[in-house]
C-alpha atoms as a PDB file:
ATOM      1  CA  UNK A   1      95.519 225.172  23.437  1.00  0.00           C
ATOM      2  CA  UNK A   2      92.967 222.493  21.471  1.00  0.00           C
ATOM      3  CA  UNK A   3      94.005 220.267  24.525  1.00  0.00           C
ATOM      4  CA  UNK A   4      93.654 221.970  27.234  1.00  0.00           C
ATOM      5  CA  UNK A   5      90.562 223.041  26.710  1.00  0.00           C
ATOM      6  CA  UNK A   6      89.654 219.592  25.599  1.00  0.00           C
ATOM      7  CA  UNK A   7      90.845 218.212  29.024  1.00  0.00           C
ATOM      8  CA  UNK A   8      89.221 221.277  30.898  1.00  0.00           C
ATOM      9  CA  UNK A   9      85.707 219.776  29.699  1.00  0.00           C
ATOM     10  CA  UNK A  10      86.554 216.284  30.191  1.00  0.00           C
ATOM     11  CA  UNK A  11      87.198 217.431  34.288  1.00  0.00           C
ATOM     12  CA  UNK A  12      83.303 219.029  34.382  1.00  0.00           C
ATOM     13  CA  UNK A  13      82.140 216.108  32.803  1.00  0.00           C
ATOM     14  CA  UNK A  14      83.748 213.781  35.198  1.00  0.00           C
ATOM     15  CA  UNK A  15      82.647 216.514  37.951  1.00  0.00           C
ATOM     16  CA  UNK A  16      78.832 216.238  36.928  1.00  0.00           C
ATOM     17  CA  UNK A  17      78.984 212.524  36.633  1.00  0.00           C
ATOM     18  CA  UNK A  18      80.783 212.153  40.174  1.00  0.00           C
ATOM     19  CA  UNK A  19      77.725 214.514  41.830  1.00  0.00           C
ATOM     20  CA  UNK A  20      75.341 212.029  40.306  1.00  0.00           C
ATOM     21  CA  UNK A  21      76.784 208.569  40.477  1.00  0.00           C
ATOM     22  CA  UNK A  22      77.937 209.336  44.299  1.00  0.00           C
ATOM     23  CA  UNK A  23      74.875 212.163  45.754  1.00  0.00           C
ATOM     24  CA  UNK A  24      74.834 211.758  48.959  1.00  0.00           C
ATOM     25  CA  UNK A  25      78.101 209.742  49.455  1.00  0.00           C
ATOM     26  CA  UNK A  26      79.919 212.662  49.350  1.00  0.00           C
ATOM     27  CA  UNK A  27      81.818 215.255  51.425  1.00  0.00           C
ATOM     28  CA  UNK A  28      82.551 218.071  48.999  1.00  0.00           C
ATOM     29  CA  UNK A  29      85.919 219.805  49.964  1.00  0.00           C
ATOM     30  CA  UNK A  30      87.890 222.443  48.248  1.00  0.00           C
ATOM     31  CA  UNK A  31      91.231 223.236  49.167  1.00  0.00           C
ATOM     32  CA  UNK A  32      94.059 225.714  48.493  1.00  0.00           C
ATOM     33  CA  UNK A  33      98.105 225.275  47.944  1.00  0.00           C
ATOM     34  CA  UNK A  34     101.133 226.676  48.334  1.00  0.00           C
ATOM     35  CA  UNK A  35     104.013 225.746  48.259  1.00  0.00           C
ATOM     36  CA  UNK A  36     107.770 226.111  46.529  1.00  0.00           C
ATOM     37  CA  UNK A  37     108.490 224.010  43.490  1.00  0.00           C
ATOM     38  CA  UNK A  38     112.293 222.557  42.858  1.00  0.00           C
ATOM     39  CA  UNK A  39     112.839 221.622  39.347  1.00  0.00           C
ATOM     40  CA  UNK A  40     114.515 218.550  38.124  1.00  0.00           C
ATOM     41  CA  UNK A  41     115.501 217.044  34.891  1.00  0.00           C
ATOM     42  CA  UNK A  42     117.631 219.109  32.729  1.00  0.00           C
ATOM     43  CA  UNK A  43     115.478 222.388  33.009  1.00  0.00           C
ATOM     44  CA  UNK A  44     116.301 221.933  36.817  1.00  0.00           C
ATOM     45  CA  UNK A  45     119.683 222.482  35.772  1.00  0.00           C
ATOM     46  CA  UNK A  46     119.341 225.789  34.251  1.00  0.00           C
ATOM     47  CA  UNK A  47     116.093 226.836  36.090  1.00  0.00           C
ATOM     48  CA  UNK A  48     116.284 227.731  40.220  1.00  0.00           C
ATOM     49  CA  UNK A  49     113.139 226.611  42.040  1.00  0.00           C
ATOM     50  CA  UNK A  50     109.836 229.248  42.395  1.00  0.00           C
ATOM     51  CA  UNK A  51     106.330 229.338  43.860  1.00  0.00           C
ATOM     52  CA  UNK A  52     103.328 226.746  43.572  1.00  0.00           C
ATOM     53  CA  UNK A  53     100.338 227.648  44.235  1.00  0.00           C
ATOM     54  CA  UNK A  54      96.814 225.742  43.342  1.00  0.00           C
ATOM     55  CA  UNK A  55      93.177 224.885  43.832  1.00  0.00           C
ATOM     56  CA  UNK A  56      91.494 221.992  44.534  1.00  0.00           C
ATOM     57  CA  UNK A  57      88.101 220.105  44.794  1.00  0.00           C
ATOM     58  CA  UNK A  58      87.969 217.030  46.335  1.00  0.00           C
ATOM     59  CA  UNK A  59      85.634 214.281  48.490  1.00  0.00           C
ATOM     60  CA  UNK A  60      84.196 212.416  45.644  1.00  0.00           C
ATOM     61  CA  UNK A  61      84.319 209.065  48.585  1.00  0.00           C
ATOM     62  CA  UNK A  62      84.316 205.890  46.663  1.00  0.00           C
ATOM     63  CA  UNK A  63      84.508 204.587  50.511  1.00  0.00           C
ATOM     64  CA  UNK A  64      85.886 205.589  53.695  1.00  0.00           C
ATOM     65  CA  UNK A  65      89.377 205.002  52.204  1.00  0.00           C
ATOM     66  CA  UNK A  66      89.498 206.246  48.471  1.00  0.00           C
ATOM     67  CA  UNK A  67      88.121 209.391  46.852  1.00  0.00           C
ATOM     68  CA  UNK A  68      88.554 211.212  43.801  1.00  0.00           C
ATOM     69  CA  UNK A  69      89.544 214.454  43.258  1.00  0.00           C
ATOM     70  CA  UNK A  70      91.076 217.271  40.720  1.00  0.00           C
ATOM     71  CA  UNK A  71      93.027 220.524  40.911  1.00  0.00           C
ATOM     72  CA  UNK A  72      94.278 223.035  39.114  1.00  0.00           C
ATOM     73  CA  UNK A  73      98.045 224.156  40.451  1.00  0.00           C
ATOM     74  CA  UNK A  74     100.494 226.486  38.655  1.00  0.00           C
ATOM     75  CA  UNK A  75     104.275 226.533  39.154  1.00  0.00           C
ATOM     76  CA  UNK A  76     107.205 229.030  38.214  1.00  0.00           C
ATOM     77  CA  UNK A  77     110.554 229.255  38.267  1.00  0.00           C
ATOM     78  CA  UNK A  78     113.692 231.310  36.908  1.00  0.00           C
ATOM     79  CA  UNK A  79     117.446 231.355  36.064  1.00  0.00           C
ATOM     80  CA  UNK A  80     120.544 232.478  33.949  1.00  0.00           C
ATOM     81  CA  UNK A  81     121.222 230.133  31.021  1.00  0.00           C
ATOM     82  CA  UNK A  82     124.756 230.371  29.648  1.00  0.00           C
ATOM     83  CA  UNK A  83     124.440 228.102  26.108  1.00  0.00           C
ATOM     84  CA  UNK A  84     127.816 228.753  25.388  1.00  0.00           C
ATOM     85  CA  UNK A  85     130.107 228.268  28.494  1.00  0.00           C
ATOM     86  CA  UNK A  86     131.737 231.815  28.180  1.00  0.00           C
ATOM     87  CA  UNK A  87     130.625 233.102  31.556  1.00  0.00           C
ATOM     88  CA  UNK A  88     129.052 236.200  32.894  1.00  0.00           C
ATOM     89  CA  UNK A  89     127.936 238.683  29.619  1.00  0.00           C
ATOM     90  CA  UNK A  90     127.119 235.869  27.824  1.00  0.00           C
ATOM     91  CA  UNK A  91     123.551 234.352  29.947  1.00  0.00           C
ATOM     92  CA  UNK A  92     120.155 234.293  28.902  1.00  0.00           C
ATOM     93  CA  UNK A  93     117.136 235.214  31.283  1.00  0.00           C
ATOM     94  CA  UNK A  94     115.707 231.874  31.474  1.00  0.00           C
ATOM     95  CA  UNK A  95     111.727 231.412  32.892  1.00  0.00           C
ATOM     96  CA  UNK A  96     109.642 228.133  32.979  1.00  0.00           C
ATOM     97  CA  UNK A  97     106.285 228.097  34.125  1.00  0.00           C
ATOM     98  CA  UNK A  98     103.668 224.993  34.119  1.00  0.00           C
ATOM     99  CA  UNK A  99      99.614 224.913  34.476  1.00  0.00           C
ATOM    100  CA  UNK A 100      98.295 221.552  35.208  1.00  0.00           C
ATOM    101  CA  UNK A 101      95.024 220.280  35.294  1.00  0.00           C
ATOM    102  CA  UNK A 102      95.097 217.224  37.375  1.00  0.00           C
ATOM    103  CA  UNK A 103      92.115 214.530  38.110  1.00  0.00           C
ATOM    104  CA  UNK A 104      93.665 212.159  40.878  1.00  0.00           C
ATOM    105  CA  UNK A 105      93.015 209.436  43.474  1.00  0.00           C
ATOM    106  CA  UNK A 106      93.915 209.260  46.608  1.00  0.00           C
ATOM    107  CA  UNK A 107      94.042 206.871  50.035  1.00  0.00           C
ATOM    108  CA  UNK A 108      93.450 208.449  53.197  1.00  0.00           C
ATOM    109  CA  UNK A 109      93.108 207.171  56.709  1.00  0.00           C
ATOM    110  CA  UNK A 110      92.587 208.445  59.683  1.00  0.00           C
ATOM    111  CA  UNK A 111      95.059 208.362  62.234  1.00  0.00           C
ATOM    112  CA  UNK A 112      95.038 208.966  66.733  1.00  0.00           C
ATOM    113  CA  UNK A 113      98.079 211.260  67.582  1.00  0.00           C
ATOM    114  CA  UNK A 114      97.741 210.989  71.144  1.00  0.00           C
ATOM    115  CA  UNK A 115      94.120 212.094  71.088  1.00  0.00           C
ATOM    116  CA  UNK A 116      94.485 214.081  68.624  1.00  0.00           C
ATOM    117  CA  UNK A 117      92.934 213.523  64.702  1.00  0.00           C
ATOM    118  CA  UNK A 118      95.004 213.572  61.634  1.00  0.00           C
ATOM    119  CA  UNK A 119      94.375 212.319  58.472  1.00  0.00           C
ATOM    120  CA  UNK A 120      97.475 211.041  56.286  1.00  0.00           C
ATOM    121  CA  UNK A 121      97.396 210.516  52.855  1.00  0.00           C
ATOM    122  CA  UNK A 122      98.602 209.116  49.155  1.00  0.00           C
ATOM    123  CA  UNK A 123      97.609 209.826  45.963  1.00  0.00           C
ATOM    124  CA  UNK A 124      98.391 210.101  42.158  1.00  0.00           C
ATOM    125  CA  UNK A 125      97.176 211.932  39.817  1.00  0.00           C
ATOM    126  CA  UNK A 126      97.668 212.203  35.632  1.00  0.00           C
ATOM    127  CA  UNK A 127      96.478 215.622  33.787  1.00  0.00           C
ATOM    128  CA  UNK A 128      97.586 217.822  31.353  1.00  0.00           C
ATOM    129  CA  UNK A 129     100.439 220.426  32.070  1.00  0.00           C
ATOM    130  CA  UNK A 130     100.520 223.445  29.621  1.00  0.00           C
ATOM    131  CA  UNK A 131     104.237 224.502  29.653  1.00  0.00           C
ATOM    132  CA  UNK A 132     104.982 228.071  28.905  1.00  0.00           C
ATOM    133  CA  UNK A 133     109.112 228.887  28.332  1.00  0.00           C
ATOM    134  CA  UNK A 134     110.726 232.633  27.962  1.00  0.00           C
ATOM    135  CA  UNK A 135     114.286 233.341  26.938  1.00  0.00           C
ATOM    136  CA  UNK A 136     115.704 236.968  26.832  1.00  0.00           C
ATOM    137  CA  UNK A 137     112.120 237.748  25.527  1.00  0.00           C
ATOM    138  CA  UNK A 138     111.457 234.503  23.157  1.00  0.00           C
ATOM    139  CA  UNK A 139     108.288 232.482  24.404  1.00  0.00           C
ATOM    140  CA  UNK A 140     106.763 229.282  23.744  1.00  0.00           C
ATOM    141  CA  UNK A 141     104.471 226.708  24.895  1.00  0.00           C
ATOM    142  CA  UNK A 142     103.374 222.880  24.389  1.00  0.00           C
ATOM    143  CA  UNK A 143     101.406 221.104  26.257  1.00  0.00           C
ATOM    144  CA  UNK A 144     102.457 217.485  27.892  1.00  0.00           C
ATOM    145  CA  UNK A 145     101.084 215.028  29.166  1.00  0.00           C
ATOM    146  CA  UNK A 146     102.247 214.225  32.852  1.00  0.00           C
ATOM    147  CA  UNK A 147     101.668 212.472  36.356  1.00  0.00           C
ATOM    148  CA  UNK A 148     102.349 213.380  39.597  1.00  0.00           C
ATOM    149  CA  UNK A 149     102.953 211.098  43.295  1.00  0.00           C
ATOM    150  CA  UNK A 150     102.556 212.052  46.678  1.00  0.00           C
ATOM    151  CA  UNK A 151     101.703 212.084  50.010  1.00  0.00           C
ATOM    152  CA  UNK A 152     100.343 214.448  53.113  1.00  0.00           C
ATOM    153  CA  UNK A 153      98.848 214.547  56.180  1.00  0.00           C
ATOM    154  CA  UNK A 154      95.726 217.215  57.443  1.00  0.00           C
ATOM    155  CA  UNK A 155      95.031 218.073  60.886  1.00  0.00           C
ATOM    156  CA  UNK A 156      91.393 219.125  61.756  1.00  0.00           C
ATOM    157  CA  UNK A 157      91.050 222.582  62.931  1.00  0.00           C
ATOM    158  CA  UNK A 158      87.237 221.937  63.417  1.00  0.00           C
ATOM    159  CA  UNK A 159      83.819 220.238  62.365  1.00  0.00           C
ATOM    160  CA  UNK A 160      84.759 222.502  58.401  1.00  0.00           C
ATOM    161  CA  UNK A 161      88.334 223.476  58.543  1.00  0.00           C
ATOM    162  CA  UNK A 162      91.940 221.479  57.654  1.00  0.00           C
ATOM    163  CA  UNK A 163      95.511 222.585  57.614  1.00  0.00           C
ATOM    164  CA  UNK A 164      98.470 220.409  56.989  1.00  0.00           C
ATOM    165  CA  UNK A 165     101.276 219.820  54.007  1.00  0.00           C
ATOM    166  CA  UNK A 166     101.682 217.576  51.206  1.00  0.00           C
ATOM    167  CA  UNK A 167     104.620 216.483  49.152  1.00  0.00           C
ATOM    168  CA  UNK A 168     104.451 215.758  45.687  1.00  0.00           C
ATOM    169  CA  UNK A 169     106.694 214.862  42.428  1.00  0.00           C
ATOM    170  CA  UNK A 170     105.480 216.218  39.794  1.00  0.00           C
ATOM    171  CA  UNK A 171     106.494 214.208  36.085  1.00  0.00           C
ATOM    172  CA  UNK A 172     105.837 216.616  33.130  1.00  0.00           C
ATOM    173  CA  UNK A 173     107.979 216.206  30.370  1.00  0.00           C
ATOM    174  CA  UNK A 174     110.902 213.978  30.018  1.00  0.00           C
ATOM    175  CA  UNK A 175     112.972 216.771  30.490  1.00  0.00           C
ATOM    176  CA  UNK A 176     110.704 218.386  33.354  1.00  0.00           C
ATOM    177  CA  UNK A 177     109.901 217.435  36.632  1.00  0.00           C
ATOM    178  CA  UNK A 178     109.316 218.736  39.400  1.00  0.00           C
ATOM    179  CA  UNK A 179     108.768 218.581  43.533  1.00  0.00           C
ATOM    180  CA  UNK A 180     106.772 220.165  45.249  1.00  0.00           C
ATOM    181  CA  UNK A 181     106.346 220.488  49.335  1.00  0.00           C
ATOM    182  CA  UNK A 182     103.416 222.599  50.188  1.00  0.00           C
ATOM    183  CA  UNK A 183     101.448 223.665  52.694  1.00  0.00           C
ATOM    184  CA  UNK A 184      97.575 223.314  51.828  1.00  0.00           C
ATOM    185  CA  UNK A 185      94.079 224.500  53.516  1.00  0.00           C
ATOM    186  CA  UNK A 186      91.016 222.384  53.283  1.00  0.00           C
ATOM    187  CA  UNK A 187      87.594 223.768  53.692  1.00  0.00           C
ATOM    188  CA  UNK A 188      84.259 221.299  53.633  1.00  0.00           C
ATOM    189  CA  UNK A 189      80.476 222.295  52.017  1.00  0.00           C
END
C-alpha cells in the first residue's frame, strides 16, 4: 500500500511539473478504455480472460511526434483452479485482479486515409500494478513493478473528439502478463 501511494504522488508531481515546464505546448487530452484482458504466464493458465477498463490523461507534446502521458487502468479476470488434478469437486474459485498506475511515452503521427485523418501510435509505459488474488474466499495482494508495449490508431470525430483501439501487453509479474485490445475515447481541453 506504502507504494502505491508513494507512486500515486510521484504521477502529480510529474503532472505539475509537465503543466509548467511545457504551458502552452500542450494539448491536454483525457481519454477512457475498455477493453478485454487475456492473461498469460502461468496465472493465464488457471485464470480465463475479463474486462479492462481505464483512464487516461495525456498531450504533455515534447514535439509534434512524442508526448507524455499516464493512466490509471484496472483489469479482472476469473477461473476454476484444480491444485490437485482430481477433477470436478475438487476446484478452487480462482480471481485475479490488477490496478496499475502507468506514466508512459508515446510516438504518434499523423496519417491521410484517403482524405481522411488518423493518427497511429506506439508507446510504453512502466508503473506500478497493485495485484489483488482470491481463492475460495482467501485474498491477498503485492504490489509489482511492471511495463507495458503497444500500439493504436485514433480517428478524429471532430475539432475535440477521438475514437479508435489500442493494443497493449501488459508485463506485471514474472508470472503475470497480460494483453489487452481495447477500444478507447479521447476527449481534448
Amino acid at each position: 500500500m506504502k507504494k502505491l501511494v508513494i507512486a500515486i504522488i510521484a504521477l502529480l508531481v510529474i503532472g505539475a511539473i509537465g503543466t509548467t515546464v511545457f504551458a502552452g505546448e500542450m494539448k491536454k487530452e483525457g481519454s477512457v478504455m475498455l477493453g478485454y484482458a487475456m492473461p498469460g504466464g502461468d496465472v493465464g493458465d488457471i485464470i480465463d480472460g475479463g474486462i479492462a477498463f481505464g483512464f487516461g490523461f495525456e498531450g504533455y507534446k515534447i514535439n509534434d511526434m512524442f508526448s507524455l502521458g499516464a493512466e490509471i487502468i484496472y483489469t479482472s479476470g476469473s477461473g476454476d483452479y484444480d491444485p490437485l488434478g482430481l477433477g470436478a469437486g475438487y476446484t478452487y474459485d480462482y480471481e485475479v485482479s490488477t490496478l496499475g498506475l502507468l506514466p508512459y511515452a508515446k510516438y504518434s503521427k499523423e496519417i491521410d486515409m484517403g482524405g481522411n485523418k488518423a493518427d497511429i501510435y506506439g508507446l510504453f509505459g512502466m508503473g506500478l500494478y497493485s495485484c489483488s488474488i482470491d481463492i475460495a474466499g482467501a485474498s491477498g495482494s503485492e504490489s509489482e513493478f511492471g511495463f507495458n508495449l503497444g500500439g493504436g490508431m485514433m480517428f478524429p470525430l471532430n475539432d475535440k473528439m477521438k475514437i479508435g483501439g489500442d493494443v497493449r501487453y501488459h508485463l506485471v509479474a514474472s508470472d503475470l502478463s497480460y494483453f489487452v485490445p481495447s477500444a478507447k475515447f479521447v476527449m481534448s481541453f
